[in-house]
C-alpha atoms as a PDB file:
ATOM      1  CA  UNK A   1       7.542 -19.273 -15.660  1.00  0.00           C
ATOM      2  CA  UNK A   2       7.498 -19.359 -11.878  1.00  0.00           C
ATOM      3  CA  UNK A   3       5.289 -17.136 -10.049  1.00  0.00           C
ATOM      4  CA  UNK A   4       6.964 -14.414  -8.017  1.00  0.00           C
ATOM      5  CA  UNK A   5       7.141 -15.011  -4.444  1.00  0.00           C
ATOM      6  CA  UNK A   6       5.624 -13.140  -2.120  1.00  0.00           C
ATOM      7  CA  UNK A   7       7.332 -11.459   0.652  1.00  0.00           C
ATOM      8  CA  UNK A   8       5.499  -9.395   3.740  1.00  0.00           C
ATOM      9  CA  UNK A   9       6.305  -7.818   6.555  1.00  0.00           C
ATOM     10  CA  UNK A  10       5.136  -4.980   8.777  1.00  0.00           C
ATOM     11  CA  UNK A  11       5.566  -1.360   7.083  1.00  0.00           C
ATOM     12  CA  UNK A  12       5.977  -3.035   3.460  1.00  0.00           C
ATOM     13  CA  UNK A  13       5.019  -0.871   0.319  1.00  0.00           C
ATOM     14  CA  UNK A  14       3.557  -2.378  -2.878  1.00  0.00           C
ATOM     15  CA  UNK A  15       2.554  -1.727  -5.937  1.00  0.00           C
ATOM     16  CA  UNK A  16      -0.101  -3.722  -6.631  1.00  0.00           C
ATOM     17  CA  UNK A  17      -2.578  -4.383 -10.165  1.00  0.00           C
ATOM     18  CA  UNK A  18      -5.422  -6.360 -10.587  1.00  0.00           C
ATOM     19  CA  UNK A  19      -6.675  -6.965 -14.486  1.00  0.00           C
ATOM     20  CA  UNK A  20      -9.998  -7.976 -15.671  1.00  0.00           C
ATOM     21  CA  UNK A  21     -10.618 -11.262 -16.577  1.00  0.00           C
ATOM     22  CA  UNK A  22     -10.132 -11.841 -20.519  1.00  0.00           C
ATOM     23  CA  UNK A  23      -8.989  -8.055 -20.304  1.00  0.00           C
ATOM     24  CA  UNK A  24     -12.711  -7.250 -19.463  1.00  0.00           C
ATOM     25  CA  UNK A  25     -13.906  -4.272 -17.864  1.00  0.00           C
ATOM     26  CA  UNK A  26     -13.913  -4.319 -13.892  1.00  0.00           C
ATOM     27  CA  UNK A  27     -16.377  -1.024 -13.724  1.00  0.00           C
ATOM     28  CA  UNK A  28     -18.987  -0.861 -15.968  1.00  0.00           C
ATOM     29  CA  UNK A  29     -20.639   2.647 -14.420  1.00  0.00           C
ATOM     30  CA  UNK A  30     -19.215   5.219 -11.912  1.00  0.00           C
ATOM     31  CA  UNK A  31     -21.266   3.390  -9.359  1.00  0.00           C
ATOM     32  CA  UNK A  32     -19.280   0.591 -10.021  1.00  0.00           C
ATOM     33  CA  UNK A  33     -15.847   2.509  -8.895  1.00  0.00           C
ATOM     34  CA  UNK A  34     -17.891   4.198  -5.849  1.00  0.00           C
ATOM     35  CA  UNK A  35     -18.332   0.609  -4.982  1.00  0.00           C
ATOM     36  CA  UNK A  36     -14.911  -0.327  -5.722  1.00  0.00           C
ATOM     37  CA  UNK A  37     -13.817   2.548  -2.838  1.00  0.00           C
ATOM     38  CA  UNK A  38     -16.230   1.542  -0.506  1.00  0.00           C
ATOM     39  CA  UNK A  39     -14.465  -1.742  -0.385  1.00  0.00           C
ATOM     40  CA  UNK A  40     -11.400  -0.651  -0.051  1.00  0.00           C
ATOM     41  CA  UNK A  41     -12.320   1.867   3.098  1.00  0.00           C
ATOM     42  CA  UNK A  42     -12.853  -1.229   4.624  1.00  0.00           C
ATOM     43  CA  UNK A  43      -9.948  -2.938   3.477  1.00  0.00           C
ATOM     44  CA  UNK A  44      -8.071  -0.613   5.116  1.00  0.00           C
ATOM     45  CA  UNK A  45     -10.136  -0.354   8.671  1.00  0.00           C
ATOM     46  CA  UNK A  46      -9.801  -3.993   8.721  1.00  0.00           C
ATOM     47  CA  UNK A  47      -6.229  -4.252   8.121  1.00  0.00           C
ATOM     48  CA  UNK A  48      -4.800  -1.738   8.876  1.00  0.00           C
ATOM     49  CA  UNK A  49      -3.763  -0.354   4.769  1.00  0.00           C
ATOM     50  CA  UNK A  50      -2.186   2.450   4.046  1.00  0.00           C
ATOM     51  CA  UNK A  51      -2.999   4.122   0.769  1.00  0.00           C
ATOM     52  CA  UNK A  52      -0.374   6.240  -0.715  1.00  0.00           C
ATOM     53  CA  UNK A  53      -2.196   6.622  -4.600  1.00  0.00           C
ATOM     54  CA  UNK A  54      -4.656   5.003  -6.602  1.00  0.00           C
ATOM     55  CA  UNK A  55      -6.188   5.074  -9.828  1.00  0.00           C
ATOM     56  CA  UNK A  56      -9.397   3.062 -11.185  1.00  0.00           C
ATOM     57  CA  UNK A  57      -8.605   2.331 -14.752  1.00  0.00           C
ATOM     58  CA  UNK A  58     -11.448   0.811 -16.837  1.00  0.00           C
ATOM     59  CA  UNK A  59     -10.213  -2.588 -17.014  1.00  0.00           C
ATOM     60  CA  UNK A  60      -7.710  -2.058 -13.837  1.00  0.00           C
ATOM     61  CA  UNK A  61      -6.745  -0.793 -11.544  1.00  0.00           C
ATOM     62  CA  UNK A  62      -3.293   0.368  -9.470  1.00  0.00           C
ATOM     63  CA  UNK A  63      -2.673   0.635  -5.731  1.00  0.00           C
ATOM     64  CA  UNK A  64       0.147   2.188  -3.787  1.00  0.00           C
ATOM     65  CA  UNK A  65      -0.189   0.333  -0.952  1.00  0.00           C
ATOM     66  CA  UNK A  66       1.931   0.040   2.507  1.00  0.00           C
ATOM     67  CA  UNK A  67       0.949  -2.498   4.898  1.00  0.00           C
ATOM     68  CA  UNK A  68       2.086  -1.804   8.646  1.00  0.00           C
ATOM     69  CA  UNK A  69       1.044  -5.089   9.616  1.00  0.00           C
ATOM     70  CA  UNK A  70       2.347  -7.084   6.623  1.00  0.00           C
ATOM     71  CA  UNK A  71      -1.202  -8.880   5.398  1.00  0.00           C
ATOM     72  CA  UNK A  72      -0.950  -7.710   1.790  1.00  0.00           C
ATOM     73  CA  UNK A  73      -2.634 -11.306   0.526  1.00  0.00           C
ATOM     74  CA  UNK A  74      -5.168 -11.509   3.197  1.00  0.00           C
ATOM     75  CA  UNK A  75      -6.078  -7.687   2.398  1.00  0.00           C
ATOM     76  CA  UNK A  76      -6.145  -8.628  -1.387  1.00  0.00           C
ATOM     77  CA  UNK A  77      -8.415 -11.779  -1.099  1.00  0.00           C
ATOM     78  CA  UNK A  78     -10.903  -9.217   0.718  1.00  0.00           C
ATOM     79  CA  UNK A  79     -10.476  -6.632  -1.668  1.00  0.00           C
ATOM     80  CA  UNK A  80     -11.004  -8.727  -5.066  1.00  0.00           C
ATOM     81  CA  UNK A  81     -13.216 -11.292  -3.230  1.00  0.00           C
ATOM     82  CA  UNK A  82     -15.632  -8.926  -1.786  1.00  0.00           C
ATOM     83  CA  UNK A  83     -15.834  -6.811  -4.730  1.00  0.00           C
ATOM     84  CA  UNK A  84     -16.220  -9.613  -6.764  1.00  0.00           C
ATOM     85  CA  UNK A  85     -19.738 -10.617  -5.112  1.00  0.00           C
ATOM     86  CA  UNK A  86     -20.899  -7.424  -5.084  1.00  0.00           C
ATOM     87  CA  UNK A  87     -19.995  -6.823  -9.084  1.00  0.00           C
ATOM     88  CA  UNK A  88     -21.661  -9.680 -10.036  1.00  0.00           C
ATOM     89  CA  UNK A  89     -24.686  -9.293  -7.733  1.00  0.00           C
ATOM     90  CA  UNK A  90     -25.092  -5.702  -9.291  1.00  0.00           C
ATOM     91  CA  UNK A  91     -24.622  -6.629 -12.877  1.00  0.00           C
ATOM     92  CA  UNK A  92     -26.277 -10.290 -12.392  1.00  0.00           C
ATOM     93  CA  UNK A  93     -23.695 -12.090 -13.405  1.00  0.00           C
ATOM     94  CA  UNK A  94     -21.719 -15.134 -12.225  1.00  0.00           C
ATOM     95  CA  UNK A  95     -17.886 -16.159 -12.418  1.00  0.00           C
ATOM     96  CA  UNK A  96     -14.299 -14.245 -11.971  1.00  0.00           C
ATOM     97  CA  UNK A  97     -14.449 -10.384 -12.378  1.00  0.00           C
ATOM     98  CA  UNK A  98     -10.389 -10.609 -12.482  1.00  0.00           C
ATOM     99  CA  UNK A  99      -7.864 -12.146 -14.267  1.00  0.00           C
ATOM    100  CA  UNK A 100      -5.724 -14.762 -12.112  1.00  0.00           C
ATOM    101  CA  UNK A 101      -3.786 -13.156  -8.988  1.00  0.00           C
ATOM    102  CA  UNK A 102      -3.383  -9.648  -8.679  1.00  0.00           C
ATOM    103  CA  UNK A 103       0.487  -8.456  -9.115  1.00  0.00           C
ATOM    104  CA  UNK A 104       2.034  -6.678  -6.370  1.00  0.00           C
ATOM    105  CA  UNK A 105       5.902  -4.822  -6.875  1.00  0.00           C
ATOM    106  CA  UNK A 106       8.063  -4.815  -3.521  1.00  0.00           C
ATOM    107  CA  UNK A 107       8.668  -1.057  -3.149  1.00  0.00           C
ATOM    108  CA  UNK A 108      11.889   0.985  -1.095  1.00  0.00           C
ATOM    109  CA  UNK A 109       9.821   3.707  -0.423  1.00  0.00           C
ATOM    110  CA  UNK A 110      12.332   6.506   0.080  1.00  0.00           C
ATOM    111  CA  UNK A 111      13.787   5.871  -3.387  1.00  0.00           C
ATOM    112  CA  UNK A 112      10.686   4.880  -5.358  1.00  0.00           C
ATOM    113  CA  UNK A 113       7.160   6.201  -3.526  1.00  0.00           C
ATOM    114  CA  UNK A 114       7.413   9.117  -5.321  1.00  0.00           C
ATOM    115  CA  UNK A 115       8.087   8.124  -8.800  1.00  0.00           C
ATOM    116  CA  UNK A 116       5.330   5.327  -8.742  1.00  0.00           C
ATOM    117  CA  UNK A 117       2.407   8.043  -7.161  1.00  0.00           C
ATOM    118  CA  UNK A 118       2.871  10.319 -10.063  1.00  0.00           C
ATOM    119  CA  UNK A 119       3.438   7.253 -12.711  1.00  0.00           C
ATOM    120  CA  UNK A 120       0.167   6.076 -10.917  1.00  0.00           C
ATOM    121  CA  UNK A 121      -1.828   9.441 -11.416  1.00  0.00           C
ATOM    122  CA  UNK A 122      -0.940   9.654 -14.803  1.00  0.00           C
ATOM    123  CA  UNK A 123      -2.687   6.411 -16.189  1.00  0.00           C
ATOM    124  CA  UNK A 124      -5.786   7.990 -17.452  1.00  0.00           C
ATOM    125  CA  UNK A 125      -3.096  10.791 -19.348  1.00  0.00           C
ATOM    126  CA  UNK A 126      -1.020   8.234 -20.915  1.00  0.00           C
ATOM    127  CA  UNK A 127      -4.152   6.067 -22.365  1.00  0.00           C
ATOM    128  CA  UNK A 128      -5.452   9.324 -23.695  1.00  0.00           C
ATOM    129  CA  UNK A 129      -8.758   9.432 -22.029  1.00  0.00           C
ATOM    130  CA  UNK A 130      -7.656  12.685 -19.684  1.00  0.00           C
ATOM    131  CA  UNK A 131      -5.634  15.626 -21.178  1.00  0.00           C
ATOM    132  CA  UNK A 132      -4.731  15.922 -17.410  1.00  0.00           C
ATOM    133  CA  UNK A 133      -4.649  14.010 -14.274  1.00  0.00           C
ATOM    134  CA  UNK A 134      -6.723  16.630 -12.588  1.00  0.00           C
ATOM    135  CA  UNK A 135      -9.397  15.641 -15.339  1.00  0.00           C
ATOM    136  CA  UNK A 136      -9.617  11.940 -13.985  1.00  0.00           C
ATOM    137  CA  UNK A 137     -11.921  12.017 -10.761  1.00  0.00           C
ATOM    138  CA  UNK A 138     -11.077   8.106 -10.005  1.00  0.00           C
ATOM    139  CA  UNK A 139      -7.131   8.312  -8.725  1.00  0.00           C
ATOM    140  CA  UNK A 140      -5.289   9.993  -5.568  1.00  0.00           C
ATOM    141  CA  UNK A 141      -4.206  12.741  -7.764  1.00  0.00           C
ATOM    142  CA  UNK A 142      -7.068  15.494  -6.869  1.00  0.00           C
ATOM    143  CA  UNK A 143      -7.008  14.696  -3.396  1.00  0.00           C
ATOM    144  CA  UNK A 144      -3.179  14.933  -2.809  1.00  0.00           C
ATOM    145  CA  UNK A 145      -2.999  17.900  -5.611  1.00  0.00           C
ATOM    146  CA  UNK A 146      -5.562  19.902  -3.029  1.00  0.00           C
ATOM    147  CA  UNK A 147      -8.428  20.043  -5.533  1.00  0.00           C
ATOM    148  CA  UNK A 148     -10.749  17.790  -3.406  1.00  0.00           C
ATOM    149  CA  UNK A 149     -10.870  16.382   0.029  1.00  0.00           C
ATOM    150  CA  UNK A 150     -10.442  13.008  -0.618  1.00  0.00           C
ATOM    151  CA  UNK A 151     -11.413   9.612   1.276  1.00  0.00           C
ATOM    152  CA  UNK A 152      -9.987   9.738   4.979  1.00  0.00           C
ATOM    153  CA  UNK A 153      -8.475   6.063   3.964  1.00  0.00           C
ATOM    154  CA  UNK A 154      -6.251   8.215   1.593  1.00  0.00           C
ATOM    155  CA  UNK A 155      -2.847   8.859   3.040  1.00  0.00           C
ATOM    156  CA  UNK A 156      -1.452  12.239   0.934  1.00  0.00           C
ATOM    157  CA  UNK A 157       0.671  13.681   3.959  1.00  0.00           C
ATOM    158  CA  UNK A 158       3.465  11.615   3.370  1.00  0.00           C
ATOM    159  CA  UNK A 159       3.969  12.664   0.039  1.00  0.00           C
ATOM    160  CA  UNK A 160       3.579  15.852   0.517  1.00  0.00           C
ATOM    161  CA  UNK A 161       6.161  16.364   3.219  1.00  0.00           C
ATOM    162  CA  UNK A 162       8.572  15.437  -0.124  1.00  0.00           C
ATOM    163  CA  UNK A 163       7.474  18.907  -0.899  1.00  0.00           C
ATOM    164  CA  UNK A 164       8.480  21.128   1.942  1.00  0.00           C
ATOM    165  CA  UNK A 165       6.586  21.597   5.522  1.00  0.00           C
ATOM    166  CA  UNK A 166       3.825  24.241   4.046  1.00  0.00           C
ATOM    167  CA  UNK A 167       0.929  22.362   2.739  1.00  0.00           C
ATOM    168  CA  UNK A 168      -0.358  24.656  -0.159  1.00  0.00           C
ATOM    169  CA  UNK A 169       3.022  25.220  -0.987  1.00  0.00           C
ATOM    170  CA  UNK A 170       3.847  21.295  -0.934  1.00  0.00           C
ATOM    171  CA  UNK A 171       0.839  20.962  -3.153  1.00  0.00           C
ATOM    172  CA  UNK A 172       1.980  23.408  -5.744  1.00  0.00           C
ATOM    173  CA  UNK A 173       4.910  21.313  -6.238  1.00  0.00           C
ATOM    174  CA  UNK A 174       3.312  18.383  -6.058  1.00  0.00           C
ATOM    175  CA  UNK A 175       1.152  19.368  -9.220  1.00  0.00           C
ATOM    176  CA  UNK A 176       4.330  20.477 -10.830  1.00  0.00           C
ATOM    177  CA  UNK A 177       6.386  17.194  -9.819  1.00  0.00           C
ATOM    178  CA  UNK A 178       3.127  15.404 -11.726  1.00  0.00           C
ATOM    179  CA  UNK A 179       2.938  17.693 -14.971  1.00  0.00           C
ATOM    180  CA  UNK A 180       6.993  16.887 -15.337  1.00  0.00           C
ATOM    181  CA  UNK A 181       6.343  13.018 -15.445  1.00  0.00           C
ATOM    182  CA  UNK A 182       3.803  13.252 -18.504  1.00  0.00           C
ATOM    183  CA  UNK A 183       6.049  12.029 -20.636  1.00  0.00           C
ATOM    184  CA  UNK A 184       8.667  10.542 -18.803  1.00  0.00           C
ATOM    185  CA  UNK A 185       9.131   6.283 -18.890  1.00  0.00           C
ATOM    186  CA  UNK A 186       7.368   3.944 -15.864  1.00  0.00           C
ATOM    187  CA  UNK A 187      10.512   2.675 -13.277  1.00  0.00           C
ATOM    188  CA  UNK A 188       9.535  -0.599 -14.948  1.00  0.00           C
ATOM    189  CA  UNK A 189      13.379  -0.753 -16.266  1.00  0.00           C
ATOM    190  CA  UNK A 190      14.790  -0.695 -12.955  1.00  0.00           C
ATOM    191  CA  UNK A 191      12.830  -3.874 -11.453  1.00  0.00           C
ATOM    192  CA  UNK A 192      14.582  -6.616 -10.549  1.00  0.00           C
ATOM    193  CA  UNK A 193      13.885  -9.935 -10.191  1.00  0.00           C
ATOM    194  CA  UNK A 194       9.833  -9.205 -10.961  1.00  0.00           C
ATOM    195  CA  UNK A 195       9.109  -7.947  -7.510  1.00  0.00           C
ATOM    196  CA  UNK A 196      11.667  -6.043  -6.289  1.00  0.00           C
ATOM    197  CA  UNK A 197      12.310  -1.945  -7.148  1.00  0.00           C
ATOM    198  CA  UNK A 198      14.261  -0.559  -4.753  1.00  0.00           C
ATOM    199  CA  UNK A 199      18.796  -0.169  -4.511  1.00  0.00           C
ATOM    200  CA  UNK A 200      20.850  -3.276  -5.084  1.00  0.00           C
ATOM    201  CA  UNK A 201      21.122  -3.269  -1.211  1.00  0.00           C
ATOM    202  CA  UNK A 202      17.239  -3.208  -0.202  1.00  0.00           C
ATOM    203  CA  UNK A 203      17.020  -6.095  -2.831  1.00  0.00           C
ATOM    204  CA  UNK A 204      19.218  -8.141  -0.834  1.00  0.00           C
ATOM    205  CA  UNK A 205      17.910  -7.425   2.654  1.00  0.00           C
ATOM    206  CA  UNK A 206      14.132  -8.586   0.707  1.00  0.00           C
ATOM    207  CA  UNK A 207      16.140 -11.815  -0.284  1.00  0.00           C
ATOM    208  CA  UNK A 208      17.274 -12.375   2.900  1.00  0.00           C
ATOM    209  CA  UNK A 209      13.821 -12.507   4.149  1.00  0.00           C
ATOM    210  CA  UNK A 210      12.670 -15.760   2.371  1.00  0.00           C
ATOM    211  CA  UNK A 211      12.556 -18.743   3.133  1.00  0.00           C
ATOM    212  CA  UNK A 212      11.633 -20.985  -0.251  1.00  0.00           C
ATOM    213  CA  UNK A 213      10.096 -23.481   1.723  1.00  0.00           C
ATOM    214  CA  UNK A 214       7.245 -21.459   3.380  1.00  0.00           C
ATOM    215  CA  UNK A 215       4.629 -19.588   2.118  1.00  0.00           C
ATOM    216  CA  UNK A 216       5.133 -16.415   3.994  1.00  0.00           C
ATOM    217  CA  UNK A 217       1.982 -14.484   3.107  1.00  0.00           C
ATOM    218  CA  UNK A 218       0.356 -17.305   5.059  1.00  0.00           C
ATOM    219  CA  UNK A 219       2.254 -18.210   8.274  1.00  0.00           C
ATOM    220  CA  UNK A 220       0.216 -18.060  11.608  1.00  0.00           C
ATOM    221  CA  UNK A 221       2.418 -16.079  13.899  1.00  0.00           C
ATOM    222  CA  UNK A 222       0.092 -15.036  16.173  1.00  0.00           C
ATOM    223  CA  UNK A 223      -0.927 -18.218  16.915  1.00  0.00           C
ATOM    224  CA  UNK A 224       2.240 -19.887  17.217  1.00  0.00           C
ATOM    225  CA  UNK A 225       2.706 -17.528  20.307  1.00  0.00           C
ATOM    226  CA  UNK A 226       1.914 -17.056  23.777  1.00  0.00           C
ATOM    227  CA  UNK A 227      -0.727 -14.055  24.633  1.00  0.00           C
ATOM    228  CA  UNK A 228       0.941 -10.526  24.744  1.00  0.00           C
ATOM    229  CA  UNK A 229       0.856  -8.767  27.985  1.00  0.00           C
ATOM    230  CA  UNK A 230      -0.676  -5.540  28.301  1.00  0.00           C
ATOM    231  CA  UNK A 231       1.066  -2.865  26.641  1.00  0.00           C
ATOM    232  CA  UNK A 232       1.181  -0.976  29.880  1.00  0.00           C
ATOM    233  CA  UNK A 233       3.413  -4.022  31.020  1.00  0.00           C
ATOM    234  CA  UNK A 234       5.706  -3.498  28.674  1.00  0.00           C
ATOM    235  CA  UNK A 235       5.754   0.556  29.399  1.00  0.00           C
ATOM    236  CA  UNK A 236       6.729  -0.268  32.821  1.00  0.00           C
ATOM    237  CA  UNK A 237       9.379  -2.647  32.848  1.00  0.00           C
ATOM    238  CA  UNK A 238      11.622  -1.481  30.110  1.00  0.00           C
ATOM    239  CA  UNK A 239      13.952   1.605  30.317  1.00  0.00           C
ATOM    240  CA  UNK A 240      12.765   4.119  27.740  1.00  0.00           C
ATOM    241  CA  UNK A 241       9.864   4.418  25.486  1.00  0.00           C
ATOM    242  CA  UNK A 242      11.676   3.121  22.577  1.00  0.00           C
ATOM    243  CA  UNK A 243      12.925  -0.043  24.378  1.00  0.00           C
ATOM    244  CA  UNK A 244       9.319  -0.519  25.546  1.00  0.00           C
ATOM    245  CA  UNK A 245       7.935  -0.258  21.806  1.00  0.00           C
ATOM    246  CA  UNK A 246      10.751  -2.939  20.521  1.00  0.00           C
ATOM    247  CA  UNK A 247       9.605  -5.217  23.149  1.00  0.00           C
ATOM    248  CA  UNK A 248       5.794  -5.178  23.024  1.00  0.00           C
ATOM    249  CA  UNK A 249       6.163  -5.307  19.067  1.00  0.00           C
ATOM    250  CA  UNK A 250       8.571  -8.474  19.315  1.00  0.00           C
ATOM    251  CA  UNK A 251       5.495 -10.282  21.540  1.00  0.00           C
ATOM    252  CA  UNK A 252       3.587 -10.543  18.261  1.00  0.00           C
ATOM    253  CA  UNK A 253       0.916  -9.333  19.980  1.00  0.00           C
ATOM    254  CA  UNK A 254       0.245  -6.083  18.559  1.00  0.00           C
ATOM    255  CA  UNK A 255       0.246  -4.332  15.421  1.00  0.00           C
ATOM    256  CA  UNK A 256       2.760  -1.022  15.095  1.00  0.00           C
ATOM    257  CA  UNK A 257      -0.601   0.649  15.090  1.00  0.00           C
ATOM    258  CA  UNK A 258      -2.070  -0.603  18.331  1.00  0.00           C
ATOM    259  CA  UNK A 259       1.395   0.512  19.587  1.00  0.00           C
ATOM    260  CA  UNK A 260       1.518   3.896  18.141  1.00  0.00           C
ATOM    261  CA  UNK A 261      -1.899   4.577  19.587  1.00  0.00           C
ATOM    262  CA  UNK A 262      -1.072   3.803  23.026  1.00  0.00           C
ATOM    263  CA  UNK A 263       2.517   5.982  23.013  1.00  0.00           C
ATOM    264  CA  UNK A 264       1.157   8.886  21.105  1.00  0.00           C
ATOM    265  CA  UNK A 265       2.948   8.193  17.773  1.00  0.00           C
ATOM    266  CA  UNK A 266       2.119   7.453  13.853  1.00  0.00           C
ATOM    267  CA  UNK A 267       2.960   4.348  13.188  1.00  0.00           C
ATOM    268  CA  UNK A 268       5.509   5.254  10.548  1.00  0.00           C
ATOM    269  CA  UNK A 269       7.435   6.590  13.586  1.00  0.00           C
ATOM    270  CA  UNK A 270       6.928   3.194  15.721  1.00  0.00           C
ATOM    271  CA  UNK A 271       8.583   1.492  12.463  1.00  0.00           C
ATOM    272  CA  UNK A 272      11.211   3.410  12.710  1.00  0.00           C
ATOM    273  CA  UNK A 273      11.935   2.372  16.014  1.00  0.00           C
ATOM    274  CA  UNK A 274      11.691  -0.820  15.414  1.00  0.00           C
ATOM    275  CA  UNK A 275      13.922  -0.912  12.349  1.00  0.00           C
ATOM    276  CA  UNK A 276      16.930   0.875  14.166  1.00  0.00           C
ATOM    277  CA  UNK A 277      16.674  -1.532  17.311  1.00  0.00           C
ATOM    278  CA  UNK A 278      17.166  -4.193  14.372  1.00  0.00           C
ATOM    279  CA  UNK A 279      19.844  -2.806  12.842  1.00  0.00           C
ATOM    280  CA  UNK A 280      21.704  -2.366  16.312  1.00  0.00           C
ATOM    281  CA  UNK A 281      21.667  -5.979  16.789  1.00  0.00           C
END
């Protein structure tokens, strides 16, 4: 069978996996996992990652990731290559710590986020090693539930606004939302196409993103264009903040990020932006 292809683009969400190799284990000791995190802090500084959820399995793990500058590969060869090293350094060992490429789900996250965070959280429950998710110390759930603080690489607010404005009230229900999906099915029935979970209609607009003769995880854009101006440029010569944001986004020279940090804005808000100017065209 064909691999799946791989499709990025700024403000994509993925759930992605990563298996030992042979089925092995991928954390031997709790140092191992610590290790595991302190990778992926710097995943995410580097590139910019947005984690939703996450749960370190002992053989796996799973990954709710959104990617506002669409580098999920480069992100992933960092992640599993870096941890990799280290793994093997620590437990003085050679060869691969994982099994072949990691698998990463295309996401709509207004329809699905939700669903996959709690399926995520519940790993440990399902394989019987918890009684509860609160029990497992290695996923999102404690964090986002309120029980701890959590890594500042750990994005909870967004689900949490799913669950009203208060935040202790938003994390009541959040607990509840994750007890109700104990023994509920994985969305697993409702992929399409291997990569895609999402409506009939964000499947389609992911289609019409590829192009089957180009490996898209892999394209140089930034180097296939001229140097951006300075973002004050493109404050100044467009009408309105929004049209300003549109334009210094389509000069490739900044990430939604960058621009949200120089207007004031998350850059879930500049993405927004962005997709509405594209949908007016």
């Amino acid at each position: 069978m064909a691999r799946p292809l791989r499709i990025e683009f700024a403000g994509a969400l993925y759930h992605v996996t990563s298996r030992g190799d042979g089925r092995e284990e991928i954390y031997r000791s709790d140092g191992d996992r610590r290790l595991f995190l302190g990778v992926i802090e710097a995943v995410c500084e580097r590139f910019d990652w947005v984690i939703h959820a996450y749960c370190l399995m002992d053989n796996h793990y799973h990954l709710l990731v959104e990617t506002p500058n669409g580098n999920l590969a480069k992100g992933m060869r960092h992640l599993n290559g870096v941890y990799t090293q280290a793994f093997n350094r620590e437990h003085g060992r050679v060869g691969h710590v994982f099994q072949g490429r990691y698998k990463a789900i295309l996401v709509q996250k207004e329809t699905y986020l939700l669903e996959l965070a709690r399926y995520i959280v519940l790993n440990p429950v399902r394989a019987r090693m918890v009684r509860r998710a609160m029990d497992w110390a290695w996923s999102s759930y404690r964090a986002t539930a309120g029980h701890d603080e959590g890594a500042k690489w750990l994005q909870t607010e967004w689900i949490l606004s799913a669950f009203g404005g208060q935040k202790g009230r938003a994390m009541k229900r959040y607990r509840d939302f994750v007890v109700e999906g104990k023994n509920q099915s994985g969305p697993w029935e409702q992929l399409k196409n291997q990569v895609f979970l999402g409506t009939e209609q964000f499947v389609t607009n992911m289609q019409a993103q590829l192009d089957v003769g180009k490996d898209l995880s892999e394209i140089p854009v930034r180097q296939r264009r001229a140097p951006p101006k300075p973002l004050e440029h493109y404050a100044a010569s467009n009408e309105g903040r929004d049209s300003a944001i549109v334009a210094a986004y389509a000069s490739g020279g900044y990430s939604m990020k960058e621009i949200g940090d120089h207007f004031g804005l998350h850059y879930s808000y500049v993405s927004r932006i962005i997709s509405r100017a594209g949908k007016a065209r």
